[in-house]
N, C-alpha and C. Protein backbone atom coordinates (compact mmCIF):
# COMPACT_ATOMS: atom_id res chain seq x y z
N UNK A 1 -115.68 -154.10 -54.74
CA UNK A 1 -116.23 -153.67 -53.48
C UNK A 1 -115.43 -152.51 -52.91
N UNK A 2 -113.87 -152.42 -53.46
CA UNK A 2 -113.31 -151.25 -52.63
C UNK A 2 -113.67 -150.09 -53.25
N UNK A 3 -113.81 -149.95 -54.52
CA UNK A 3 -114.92 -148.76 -55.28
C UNK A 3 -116.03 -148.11 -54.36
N UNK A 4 -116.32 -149.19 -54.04
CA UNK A 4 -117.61 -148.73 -53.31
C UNK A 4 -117.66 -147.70 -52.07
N UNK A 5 -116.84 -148.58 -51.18
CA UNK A 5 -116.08 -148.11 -49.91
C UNK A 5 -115.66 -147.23 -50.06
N UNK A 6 -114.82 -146.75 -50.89
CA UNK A 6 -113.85 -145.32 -51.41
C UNK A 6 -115.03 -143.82 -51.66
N UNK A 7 -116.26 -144.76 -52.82
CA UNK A 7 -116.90 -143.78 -52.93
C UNK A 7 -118.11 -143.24 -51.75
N UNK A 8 -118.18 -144.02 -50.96
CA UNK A 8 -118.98 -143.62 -49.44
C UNK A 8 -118.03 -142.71 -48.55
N UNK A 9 -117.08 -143.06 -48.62
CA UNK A 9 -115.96 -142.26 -47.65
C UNK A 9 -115.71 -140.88 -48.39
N UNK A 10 -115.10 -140.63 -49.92
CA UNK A 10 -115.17 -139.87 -50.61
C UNK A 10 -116.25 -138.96 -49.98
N UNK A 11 -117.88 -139.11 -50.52
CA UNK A 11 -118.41 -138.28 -50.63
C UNK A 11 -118.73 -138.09 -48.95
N UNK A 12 -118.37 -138.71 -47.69
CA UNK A 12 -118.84 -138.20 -46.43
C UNK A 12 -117.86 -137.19 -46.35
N UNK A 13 -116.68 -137.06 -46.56
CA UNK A 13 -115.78 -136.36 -46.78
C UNK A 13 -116.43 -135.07 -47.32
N UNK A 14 -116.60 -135.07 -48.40
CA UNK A 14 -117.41 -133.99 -49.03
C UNK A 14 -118.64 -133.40 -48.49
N UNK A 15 -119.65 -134.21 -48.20
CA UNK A 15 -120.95 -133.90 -47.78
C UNK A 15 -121.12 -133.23 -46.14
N UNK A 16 -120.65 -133.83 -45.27
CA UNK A 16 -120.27 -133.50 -43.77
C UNK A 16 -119.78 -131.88 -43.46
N UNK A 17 -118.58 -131.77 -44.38
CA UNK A 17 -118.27 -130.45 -44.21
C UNK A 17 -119.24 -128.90 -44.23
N UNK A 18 -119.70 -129.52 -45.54
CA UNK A 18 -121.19 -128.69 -46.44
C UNK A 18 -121.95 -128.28 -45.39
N UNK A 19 -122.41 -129.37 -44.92
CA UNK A 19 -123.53 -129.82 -43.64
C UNK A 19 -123.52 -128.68 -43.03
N UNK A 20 -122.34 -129.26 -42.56
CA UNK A 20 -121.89 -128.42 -41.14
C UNK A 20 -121.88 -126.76 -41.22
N UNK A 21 -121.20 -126.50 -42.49
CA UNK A 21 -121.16 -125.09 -42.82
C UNK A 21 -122.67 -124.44 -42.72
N UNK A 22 -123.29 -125.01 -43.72
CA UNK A 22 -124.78 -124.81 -43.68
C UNK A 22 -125.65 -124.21 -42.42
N UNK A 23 -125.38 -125.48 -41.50
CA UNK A 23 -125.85 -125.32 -40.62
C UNK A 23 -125.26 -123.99 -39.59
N UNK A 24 -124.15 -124.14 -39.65
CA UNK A 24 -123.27 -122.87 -38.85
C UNK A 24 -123.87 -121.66 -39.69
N UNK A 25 -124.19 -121.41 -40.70
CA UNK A 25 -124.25 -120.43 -41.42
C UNK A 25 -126.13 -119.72 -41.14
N UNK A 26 -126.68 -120.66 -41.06
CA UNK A 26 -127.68 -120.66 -41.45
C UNK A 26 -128.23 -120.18 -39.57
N UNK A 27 -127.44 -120.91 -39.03
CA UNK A 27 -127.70 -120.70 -37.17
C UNK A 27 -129.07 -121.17 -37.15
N UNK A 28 -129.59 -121.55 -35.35
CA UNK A 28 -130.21 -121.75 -35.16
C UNK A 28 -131.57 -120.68 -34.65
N UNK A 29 -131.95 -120.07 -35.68
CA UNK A 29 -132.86 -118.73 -35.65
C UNK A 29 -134.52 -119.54 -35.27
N UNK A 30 -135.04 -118.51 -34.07
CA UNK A 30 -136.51 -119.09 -34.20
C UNK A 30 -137.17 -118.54 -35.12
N UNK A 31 -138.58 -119.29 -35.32
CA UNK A 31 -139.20 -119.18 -36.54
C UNK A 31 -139.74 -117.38 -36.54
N UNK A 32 -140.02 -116.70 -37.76
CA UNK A 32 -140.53 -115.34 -37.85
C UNK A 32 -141.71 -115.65 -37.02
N UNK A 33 -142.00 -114.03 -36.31
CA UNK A 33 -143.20 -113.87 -35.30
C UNK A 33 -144.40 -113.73 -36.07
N UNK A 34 -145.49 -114.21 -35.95
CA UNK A 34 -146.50 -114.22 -36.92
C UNK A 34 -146.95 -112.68 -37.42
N UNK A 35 -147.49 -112.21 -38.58
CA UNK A 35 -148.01 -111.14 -38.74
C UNK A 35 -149.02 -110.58 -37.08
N UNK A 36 -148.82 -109.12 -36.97
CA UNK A 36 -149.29 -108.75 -35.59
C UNK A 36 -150.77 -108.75 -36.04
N UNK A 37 -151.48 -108.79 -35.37
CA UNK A 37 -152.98 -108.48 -35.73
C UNK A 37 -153.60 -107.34 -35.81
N UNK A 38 -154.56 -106.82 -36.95
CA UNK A 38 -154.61 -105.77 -36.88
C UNK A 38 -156.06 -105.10 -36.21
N UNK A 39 -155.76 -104.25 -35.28
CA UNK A 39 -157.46 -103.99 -34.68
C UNK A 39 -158.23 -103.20 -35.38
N UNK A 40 -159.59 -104.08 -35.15
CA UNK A 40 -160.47 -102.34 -35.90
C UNK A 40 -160.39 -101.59 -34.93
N UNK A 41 -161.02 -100.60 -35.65
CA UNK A 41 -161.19 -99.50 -34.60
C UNK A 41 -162.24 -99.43 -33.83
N UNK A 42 -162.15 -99.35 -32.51
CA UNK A 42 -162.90 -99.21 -31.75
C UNK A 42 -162.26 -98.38 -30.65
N UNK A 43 -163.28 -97.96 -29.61
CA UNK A 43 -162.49 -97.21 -28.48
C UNK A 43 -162.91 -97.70 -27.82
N UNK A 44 -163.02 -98.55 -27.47
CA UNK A 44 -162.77 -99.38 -25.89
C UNK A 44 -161.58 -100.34 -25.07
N UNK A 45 -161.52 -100.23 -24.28
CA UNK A 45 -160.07 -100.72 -23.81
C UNK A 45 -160.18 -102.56 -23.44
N UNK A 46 -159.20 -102.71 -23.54
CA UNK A 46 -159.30 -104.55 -23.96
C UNK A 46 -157.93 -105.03 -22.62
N UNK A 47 -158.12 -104.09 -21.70
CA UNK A 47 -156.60 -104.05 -20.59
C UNK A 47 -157.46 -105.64 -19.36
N UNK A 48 -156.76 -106.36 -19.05
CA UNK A 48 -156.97 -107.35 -18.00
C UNK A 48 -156.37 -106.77 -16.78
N UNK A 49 -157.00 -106.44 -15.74
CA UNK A 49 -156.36 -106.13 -14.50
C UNK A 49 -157.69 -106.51 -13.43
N UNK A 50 -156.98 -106.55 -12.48
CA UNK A 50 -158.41 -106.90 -11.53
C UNK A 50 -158.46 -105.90 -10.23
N UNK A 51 -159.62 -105.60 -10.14
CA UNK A 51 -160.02 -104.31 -9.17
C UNK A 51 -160.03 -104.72 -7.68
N UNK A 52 -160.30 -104.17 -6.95
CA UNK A 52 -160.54 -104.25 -5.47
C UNK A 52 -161.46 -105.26 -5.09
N UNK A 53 -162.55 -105.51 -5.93
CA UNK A 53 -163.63 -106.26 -5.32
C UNK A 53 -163.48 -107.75 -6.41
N UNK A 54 -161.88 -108.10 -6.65
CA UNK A 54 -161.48 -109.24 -7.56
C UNK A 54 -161.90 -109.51 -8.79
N UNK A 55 -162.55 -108.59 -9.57
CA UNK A 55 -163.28 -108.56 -10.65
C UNK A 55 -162.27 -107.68 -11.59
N UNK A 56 -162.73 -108.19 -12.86
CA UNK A 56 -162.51 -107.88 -14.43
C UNK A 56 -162.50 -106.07 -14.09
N UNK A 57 -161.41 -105.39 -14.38
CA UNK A 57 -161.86 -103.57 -14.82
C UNK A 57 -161.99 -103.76 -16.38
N UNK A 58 -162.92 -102.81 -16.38
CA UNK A 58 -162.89 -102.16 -17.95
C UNK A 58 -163.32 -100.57 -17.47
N UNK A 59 -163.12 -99.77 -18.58
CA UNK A 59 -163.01 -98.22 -18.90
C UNK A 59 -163.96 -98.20 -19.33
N UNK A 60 -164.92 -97.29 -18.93
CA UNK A 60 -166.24 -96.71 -19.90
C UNK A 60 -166.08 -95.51 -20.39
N UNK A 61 -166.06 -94.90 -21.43
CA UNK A 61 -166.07 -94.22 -21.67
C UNK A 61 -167.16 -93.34 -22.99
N UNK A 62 -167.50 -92.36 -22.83
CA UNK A 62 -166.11 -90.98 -22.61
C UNK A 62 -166.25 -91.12 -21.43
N UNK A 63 -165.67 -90.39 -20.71
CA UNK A 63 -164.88 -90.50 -19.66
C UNK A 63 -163.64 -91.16 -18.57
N UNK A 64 -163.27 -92.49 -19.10
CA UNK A 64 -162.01 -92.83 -18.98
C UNK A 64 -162.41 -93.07 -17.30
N UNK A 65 -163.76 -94.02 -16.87
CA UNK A 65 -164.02 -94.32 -15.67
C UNK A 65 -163.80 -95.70 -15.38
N UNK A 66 -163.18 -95.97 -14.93
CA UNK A 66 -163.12 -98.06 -14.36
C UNK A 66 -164.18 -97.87 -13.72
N UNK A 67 -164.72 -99.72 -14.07
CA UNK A 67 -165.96 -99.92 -13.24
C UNK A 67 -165.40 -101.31 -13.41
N UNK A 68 -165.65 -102.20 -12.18
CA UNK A 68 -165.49 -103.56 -12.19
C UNK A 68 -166.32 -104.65 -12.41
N UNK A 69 -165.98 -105.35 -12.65
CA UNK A 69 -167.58 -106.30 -12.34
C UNK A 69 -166.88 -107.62 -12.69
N UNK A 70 -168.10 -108.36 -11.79
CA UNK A 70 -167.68 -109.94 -12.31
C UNK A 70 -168.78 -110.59 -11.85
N UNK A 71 -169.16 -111.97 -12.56
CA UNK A 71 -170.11 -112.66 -12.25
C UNK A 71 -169.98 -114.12 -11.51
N UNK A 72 -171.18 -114.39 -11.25
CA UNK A 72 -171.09 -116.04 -10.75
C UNK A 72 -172.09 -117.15 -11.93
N UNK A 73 -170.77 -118.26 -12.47
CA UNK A 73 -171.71 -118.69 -13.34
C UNK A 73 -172.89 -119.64 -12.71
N UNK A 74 -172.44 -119.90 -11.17
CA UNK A 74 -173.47 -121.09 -10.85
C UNK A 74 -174.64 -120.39 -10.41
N UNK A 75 -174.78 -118.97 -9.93
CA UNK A 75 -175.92 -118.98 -9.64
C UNK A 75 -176.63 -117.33 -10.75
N UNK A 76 -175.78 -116.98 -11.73
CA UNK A 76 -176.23 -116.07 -12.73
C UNK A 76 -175.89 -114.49 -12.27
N UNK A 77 -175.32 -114.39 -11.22
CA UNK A 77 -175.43 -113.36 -10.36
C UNK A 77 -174.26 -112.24 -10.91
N UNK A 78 -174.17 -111.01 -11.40
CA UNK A 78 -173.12 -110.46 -12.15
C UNK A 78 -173.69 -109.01 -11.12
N UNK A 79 -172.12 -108.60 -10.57
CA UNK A 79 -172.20 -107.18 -10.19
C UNK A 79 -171.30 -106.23 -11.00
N UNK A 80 -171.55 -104.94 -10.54
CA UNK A 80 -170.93 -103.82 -11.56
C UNK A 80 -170.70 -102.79 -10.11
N UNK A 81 -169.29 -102.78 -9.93
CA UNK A 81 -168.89 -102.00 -8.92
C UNK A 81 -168.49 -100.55 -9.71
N UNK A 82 -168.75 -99.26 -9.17
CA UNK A 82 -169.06 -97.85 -9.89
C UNK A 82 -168.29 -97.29 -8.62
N UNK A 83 -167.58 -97.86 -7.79
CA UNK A 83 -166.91 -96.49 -7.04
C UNK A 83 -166.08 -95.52 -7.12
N UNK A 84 -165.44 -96.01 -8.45
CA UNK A 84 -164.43 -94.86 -8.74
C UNK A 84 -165.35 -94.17 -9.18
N UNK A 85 -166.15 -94.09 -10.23
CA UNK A 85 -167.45 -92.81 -10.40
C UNK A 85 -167.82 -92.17 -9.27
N UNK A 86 -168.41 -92.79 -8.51
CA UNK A 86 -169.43 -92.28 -7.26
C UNK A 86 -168.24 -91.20 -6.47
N UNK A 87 -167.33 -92.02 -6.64
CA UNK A 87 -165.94 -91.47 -5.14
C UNK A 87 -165.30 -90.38 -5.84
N UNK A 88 -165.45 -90.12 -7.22
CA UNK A 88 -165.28 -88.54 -7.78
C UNK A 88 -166.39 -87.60 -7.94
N UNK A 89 -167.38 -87.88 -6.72
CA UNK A 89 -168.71 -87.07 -6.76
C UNK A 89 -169.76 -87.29 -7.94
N UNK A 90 -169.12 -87.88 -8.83
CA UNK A 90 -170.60 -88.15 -10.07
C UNK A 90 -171.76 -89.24 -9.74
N UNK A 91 -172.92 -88.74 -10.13
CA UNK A 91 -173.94 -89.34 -9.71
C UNK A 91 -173.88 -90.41 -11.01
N UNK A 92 -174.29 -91.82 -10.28
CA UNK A 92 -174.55 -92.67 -11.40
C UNK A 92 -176.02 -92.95 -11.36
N UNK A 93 -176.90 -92.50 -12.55
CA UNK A 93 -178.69 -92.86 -12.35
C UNK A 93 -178.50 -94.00 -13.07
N UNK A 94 -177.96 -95.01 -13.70
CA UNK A 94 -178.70 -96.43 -14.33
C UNK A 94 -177.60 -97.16 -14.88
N UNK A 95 -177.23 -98.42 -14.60
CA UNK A 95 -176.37 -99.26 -14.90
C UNK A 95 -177.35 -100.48 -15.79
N UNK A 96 -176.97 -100.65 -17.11
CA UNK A 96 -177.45 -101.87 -18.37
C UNK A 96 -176.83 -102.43 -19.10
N UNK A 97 -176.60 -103.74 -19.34
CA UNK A 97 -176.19 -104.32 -20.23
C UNK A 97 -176.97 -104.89 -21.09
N UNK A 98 -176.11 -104.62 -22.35
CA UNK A 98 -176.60 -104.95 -23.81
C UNK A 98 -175.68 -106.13 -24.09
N UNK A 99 -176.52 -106.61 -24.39
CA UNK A 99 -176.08 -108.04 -25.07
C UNK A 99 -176.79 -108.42 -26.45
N UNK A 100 -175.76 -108.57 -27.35
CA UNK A 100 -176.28 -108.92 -29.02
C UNK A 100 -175.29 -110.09 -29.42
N UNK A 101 -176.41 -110.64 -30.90
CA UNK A 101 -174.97 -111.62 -31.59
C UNK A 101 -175.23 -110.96 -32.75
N UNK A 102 -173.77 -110.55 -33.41
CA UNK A 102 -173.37 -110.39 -34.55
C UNK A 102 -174.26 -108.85 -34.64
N UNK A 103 -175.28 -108.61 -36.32
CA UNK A 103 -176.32 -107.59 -35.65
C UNK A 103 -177.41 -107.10 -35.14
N UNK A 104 -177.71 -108.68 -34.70
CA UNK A 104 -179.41 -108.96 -34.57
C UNK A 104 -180.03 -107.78 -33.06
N UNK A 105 -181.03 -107.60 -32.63
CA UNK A 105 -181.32 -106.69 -32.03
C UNK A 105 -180.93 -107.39 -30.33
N UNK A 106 -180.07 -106.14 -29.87
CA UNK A 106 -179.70 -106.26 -28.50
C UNK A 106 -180.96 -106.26 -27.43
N UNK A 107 -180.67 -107.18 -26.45
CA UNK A 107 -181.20 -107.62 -25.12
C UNK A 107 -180.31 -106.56 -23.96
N UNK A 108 -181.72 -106.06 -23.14
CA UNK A 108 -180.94 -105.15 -22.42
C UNK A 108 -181.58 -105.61 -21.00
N UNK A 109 -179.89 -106.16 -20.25
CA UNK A 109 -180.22 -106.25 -18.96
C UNK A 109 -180.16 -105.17 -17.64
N UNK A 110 -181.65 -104.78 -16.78
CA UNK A 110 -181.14 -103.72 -15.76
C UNK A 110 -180.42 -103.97 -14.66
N UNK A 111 -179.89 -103.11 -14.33
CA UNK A 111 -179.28 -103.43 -12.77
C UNK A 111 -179.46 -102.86 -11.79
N UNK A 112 -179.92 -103.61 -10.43
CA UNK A 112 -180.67 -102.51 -9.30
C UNK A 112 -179.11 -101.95 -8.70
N UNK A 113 -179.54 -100.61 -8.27
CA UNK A 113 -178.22 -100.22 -7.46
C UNK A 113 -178.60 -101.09 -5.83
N UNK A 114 -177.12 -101.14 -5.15
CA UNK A 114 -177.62 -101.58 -3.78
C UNK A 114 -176.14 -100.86 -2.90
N UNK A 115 -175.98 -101.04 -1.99
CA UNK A 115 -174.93 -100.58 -1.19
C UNK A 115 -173.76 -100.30 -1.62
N UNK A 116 -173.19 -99.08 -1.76
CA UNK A 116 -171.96 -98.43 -1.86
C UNK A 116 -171.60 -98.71 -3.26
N UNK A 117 -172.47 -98.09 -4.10
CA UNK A 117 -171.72 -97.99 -5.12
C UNK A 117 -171.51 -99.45 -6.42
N UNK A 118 -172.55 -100.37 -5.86
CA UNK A 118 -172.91 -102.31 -6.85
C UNK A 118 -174.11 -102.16 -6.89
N UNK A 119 -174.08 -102.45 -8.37
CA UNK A 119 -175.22 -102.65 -9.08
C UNK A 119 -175.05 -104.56 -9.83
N UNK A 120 -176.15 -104.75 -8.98
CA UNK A 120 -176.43 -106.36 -9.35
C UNK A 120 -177.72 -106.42 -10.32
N UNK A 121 -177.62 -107.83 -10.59
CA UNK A 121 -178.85 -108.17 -11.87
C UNK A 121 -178.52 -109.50 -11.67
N UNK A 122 -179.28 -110.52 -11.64
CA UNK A 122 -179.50 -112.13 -11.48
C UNK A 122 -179.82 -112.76 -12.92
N UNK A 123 -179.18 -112.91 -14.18
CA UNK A 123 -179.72 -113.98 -14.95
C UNK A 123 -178.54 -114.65 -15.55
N UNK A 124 -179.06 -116.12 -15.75
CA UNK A 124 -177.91 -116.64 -16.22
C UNK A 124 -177.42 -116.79 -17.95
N UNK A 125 -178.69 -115.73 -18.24
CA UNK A 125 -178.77 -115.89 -19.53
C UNK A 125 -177.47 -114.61 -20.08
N UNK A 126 -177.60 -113.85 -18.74
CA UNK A 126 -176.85 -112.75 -19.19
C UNK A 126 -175.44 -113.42 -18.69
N UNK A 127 -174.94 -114.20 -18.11
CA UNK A 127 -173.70 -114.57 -17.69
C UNK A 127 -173.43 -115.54 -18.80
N UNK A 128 -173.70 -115.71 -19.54
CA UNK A 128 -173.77 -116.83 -20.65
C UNK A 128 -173.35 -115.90 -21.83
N UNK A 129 -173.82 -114.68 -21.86
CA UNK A 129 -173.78 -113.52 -22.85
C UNK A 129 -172.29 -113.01 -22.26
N UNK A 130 -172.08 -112.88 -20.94
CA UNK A 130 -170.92 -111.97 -20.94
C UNK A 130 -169.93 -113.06 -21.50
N UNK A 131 -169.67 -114.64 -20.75
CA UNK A 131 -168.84 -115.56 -21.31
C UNK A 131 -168.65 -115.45 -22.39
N UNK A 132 -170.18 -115.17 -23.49
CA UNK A 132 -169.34 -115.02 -25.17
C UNK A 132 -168.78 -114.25 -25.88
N UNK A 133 -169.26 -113.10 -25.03
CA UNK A 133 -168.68 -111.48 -25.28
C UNK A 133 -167.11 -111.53 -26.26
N UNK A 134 -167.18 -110.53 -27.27
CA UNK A 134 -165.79 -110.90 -27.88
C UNK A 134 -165.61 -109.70 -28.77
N UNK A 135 -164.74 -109.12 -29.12
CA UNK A 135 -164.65 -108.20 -29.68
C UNK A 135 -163.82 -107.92 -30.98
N UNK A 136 -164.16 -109.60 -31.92
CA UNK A 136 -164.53 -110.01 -33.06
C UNK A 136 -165.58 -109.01 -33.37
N UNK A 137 -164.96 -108.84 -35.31
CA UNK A 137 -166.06 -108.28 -35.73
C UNK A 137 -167.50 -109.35 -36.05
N UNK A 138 -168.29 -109.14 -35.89
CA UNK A 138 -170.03 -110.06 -36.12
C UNK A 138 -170.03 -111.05 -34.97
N UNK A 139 -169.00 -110.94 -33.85
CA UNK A 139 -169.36 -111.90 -33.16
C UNK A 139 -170.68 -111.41 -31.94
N UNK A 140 -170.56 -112.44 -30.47
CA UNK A 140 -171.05 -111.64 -29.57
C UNK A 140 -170.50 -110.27 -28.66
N UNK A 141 -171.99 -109.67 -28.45
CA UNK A 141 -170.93 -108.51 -27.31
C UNK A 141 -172.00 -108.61 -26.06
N UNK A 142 -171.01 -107.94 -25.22
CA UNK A 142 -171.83 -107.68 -24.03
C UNK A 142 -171.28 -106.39 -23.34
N UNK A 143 -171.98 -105.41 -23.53
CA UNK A 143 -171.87 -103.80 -23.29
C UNK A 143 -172.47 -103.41 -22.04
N UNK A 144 -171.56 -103.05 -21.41
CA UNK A 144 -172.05 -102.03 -19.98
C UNK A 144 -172.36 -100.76 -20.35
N UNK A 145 -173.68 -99.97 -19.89
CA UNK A 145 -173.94 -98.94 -20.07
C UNK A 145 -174.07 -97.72 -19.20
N UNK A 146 -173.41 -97.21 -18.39
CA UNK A 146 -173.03 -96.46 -17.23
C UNK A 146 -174.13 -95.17 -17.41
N UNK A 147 -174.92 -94.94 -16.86
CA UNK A 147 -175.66 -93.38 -17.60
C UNK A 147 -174.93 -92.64 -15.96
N UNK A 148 -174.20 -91.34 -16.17
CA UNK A 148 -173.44 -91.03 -14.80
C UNK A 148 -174.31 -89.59 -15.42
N UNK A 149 -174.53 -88.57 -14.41
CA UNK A 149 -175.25 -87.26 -14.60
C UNK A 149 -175.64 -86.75 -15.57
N UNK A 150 -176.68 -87.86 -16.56
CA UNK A 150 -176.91 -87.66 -17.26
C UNK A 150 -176.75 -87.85 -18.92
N UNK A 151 -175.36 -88.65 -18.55
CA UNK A 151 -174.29 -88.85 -19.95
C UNK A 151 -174.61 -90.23 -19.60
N UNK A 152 -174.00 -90.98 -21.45
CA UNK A 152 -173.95 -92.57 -20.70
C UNK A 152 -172.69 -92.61 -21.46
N UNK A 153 -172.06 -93.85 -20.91
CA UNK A 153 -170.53 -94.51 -20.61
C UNK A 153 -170.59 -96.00 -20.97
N UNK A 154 -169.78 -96.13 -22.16
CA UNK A 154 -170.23 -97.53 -22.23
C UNK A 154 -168.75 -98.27 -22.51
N UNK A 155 -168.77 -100.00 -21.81
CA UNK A 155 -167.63 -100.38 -22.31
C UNK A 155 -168.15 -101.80 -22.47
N UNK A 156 -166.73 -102.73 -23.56
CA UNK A 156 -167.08 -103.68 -23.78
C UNK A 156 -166.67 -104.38 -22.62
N UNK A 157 -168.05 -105.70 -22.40
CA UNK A 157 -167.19 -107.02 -21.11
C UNK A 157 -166.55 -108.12 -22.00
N UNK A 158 -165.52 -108.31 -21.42
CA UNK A 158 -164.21 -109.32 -21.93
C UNK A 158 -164.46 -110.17 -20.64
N UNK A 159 -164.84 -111.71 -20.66
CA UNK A 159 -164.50 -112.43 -19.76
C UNK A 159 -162.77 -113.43 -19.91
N UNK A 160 -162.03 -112.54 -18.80
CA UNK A 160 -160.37 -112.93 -19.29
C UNK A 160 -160.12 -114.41 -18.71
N UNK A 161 -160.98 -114.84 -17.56
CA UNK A 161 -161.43 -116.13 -17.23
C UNK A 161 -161.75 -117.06 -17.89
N UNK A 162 -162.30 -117.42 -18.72
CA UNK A 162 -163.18 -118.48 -19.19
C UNK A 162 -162.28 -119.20 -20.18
């Protein structure tokens, strides 16, 4: 039995030190950061910030214009605030969203203009479309279409909410 004893003590002797080195050596490093993701290309801006009237900005472009917007899911109700357009003198004639899945043919919702610069549209089918909006390739989108003097301006909706 003292064989035994000798050889447990022996090898903690031995093994403990190892350990320890190991571990000192090796430090306590966090794990590698996952591969970054790589974007396609697209030109539309994917930035979360929220505008004056508490809503989602996105950039339409060409032109490099914020327009805000945000919806209500309980009653379908989605506005598109255009005052930074309007308030640099450009006329905006027609605010639409396109909504598609994957590449099947896009649904285009209009929007009436109304006071200062909001353009509203009531469906909940389209607030259901912006929620899936994603800018996955084949997934859903939901595209604002700005037509400002003549040109149109388009950006993707990202709901950063949901």
């Amino acid at each position: 039995m003292a064989t035994y004893k000798y050889f447990w003590a022996k090898a903690t002797l031995v093994v403990l030190p190892w350990s320890a080195l190991s571990f000192m050596v090796s430090g306590c490093n966090p794990p590698a950061a996952p591969p970054a993701k790589v974007e396609e290309e697209h030109s539309h801006s994917h930035s979360h910030r929220h505008g004056a009237h508490g809503g989602e900005i996105a950039v339409v472009e060409p032109g490099d214009f914020d327009i805000e917007w945000r919806h209500n899911s309980d009653n379908g109700e989605v506005k598109i605030y255009v005052d930074e357009i309007t308030s640099a003198g450009k006329k905006v004639e027609k605010v639409v969203v396109k909504t598609s899945i994957g590449s099947g043919e896009p649904t285009t919702y209009e929007f009436t203009a109304g006071a200062d610069g909001v353009y509203t549209a009531t469906n909940v089918d389209l607030v259901t479309a912006i929620d899936a909006s994603t800018d996955e390739a084949g997934g859903s989108t939901a595209n604002v279409v700005v037509t400002v003097d003549g040109q149109e301006h388009s950006a993707l909706l990202l709901n950063m909410h949901h």
